[in-house]
Protein backbone atom coordinates (compact mmCIF):
# COMPACT_ATOMS: atom_id res chain seq x y z
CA UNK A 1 0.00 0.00 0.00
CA UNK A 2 3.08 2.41 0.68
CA UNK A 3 3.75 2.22 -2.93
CA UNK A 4 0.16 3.04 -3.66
CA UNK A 5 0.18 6.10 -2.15
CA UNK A 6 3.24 7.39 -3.37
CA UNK A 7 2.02 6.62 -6.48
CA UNK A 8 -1.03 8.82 -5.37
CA UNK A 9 0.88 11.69 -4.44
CA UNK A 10 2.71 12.10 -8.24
CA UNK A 11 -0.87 11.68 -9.19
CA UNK A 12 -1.43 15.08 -7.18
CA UNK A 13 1.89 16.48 -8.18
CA UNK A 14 0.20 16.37 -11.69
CA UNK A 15 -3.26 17.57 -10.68
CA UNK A 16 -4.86 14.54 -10.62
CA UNK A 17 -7.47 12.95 -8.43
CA UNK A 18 -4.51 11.30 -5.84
CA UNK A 19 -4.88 7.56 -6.26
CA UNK A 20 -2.43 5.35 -6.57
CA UNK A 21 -2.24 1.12 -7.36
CA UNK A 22 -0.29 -1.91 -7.49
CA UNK A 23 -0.64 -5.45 -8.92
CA UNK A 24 1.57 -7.56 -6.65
CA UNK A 25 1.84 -11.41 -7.56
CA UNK A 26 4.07 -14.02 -6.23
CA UNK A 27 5.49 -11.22 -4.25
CA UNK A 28 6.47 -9.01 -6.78
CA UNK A 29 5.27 -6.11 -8.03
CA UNK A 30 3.39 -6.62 -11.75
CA UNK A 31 1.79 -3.45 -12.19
CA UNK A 32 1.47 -0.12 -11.13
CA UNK A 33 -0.90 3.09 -11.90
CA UNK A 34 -1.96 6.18 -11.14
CA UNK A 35 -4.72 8.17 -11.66
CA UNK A 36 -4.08 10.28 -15.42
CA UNK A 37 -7.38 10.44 -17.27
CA UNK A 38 -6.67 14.66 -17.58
CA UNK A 39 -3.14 14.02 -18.92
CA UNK A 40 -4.39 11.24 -21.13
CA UNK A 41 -8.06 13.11 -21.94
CA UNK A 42 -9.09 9.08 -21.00
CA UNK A 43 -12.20 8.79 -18.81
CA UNK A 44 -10.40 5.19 -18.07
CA UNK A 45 -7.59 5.86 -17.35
CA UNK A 46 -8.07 5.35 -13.45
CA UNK A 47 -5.23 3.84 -11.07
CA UNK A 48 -6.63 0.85 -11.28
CA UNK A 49 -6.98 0.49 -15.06
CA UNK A 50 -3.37 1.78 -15.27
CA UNK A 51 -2.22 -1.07 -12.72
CA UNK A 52 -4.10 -3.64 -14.40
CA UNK A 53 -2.55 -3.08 -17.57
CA UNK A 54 0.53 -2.75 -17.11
CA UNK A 55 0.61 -6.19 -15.45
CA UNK A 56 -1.34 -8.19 -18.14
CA UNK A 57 1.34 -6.33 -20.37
CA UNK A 58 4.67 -7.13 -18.37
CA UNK A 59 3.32 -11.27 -17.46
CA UNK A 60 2.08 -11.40 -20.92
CA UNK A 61 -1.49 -12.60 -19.82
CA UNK A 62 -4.82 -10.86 -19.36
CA UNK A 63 -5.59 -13.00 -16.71
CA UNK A 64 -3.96 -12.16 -13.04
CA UNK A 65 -5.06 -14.80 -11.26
CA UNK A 66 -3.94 -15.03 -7.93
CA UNK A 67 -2.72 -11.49 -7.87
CA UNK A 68 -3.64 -8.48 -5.27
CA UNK A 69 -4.86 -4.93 -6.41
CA UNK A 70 -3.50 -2.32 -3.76
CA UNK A 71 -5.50 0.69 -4.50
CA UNK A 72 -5.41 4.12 -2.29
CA UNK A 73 -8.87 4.64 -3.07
CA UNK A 74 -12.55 1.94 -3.05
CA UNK A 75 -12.58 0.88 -7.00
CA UNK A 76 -15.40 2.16 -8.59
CA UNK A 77 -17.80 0.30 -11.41
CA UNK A 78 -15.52 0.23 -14.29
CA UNK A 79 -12.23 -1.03 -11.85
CA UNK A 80 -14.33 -3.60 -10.35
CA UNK A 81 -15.41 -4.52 -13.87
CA UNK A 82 -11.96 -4.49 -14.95
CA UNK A 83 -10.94 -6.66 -11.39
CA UNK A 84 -13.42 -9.44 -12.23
CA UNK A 85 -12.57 -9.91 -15.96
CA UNK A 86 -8.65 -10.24 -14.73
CA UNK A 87 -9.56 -12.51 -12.28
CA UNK A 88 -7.42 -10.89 -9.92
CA UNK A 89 -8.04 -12.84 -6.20
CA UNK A 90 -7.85 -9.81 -3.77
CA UNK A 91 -8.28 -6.03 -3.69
CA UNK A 92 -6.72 -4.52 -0.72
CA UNK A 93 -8.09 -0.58 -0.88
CA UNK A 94 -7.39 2.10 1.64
CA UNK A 95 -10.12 4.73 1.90
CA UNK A 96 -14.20 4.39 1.04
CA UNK A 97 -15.64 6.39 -1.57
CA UNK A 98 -19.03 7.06 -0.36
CA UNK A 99 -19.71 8.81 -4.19
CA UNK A 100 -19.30 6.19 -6.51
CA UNK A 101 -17.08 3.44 -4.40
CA UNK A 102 -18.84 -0.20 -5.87
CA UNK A 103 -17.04 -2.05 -3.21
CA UNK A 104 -19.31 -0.78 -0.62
CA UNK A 105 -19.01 2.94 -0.23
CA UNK A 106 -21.96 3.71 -2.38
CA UNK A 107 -22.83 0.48 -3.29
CA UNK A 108 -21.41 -3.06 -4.10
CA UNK A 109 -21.69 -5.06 -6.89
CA UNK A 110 -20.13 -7.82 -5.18
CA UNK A 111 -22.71 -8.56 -2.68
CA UNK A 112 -25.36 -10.29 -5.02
CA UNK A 113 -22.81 -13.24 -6.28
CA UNK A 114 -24.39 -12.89 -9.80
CA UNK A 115 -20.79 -12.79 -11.72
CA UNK A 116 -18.47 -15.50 -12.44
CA UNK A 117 -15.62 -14.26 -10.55
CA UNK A 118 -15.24 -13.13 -7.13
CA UNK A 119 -12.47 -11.44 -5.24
CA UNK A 120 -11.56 -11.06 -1.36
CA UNK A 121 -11.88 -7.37 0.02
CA UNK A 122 -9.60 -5.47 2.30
CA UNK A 123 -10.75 -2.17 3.49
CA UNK A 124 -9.03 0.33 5.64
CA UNK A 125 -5.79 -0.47 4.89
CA UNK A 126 -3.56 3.18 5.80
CA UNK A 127 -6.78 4.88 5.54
CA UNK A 128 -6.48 8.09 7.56
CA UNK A 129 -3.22 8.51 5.23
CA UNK A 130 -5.15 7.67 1.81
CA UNK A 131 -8.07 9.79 3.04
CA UNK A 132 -5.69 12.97 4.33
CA UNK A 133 -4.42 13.24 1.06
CA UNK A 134 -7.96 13.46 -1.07
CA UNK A 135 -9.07 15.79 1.37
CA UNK A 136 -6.06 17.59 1.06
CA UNK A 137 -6.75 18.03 -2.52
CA UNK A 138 -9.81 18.22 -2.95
CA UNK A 139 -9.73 21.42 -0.13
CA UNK A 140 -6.83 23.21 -2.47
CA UNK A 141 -9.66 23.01 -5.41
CA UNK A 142 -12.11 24.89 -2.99
């Protein structure tokens, strides 16, 4: 997760939304994103989406099974689309987003069971930290 939010922070250093995330597997790190869909003009081009494809790309594979998704910030509908089609096993996320978090924060497409691929779900992980710094910048925008 410490690599997460550093991540997040050059995020903010760019004026992004500051969310950061890393595809560990085996141990090693895979993947890693951060939040550019202004620098990209990409509405996907979330920390998430970054982090997943960069480790499909560098193991060759769309497929990350067995792998973790450390994300700064609750994945929202398109991540935990992207989460479930990469079968990754575990999503380990640091701070709710009560606006459009699908992992619980506004709602959670996990808890029906309907798809064909579901994941563990760590919340809280560094979460006063991954929270601070949203807050942070979202106040500066004010």
């Amino acid at each position: 997760m410490h690599r997460a939010i550093e991540l997040a922070h050059e995020a903010q250093k760019q004026s992004e939304v500051p969310v950061g995330a890393v595809v560990v597997a085996d141990e090693q790190t895979i993947g890693e994103g951060q939040n550019q869909p202004i620098a990209l003009d990409d509405p996907t081009a979330h920390a998430e989406i970054k982090a997943i494809r960069a480790a499909a790309q560098n193991i060759s594979n769309y497929r990350l099974t067995g792998a973790t998704l450390y994300v700064t910030l609750e994945p929202c509908a398109m991540c935990v689309g992207a989460i479930i089609h990469a079968r990754i096993a575990r999503v380990v996320f640091g701070t709710a987003d009560p606006k459009s978090g699908a992992l619980g924060g506004a709602f959670d497409l996990m808890k029906g069971g309907e798809f064909n691929h579901h994941f563990e779900i760590i919340s809280g992980v560094c979460s006063a930290e991954c929270a601070n710094l949203l807050q942070e910048f979202f106040s500066k925008l004010r």
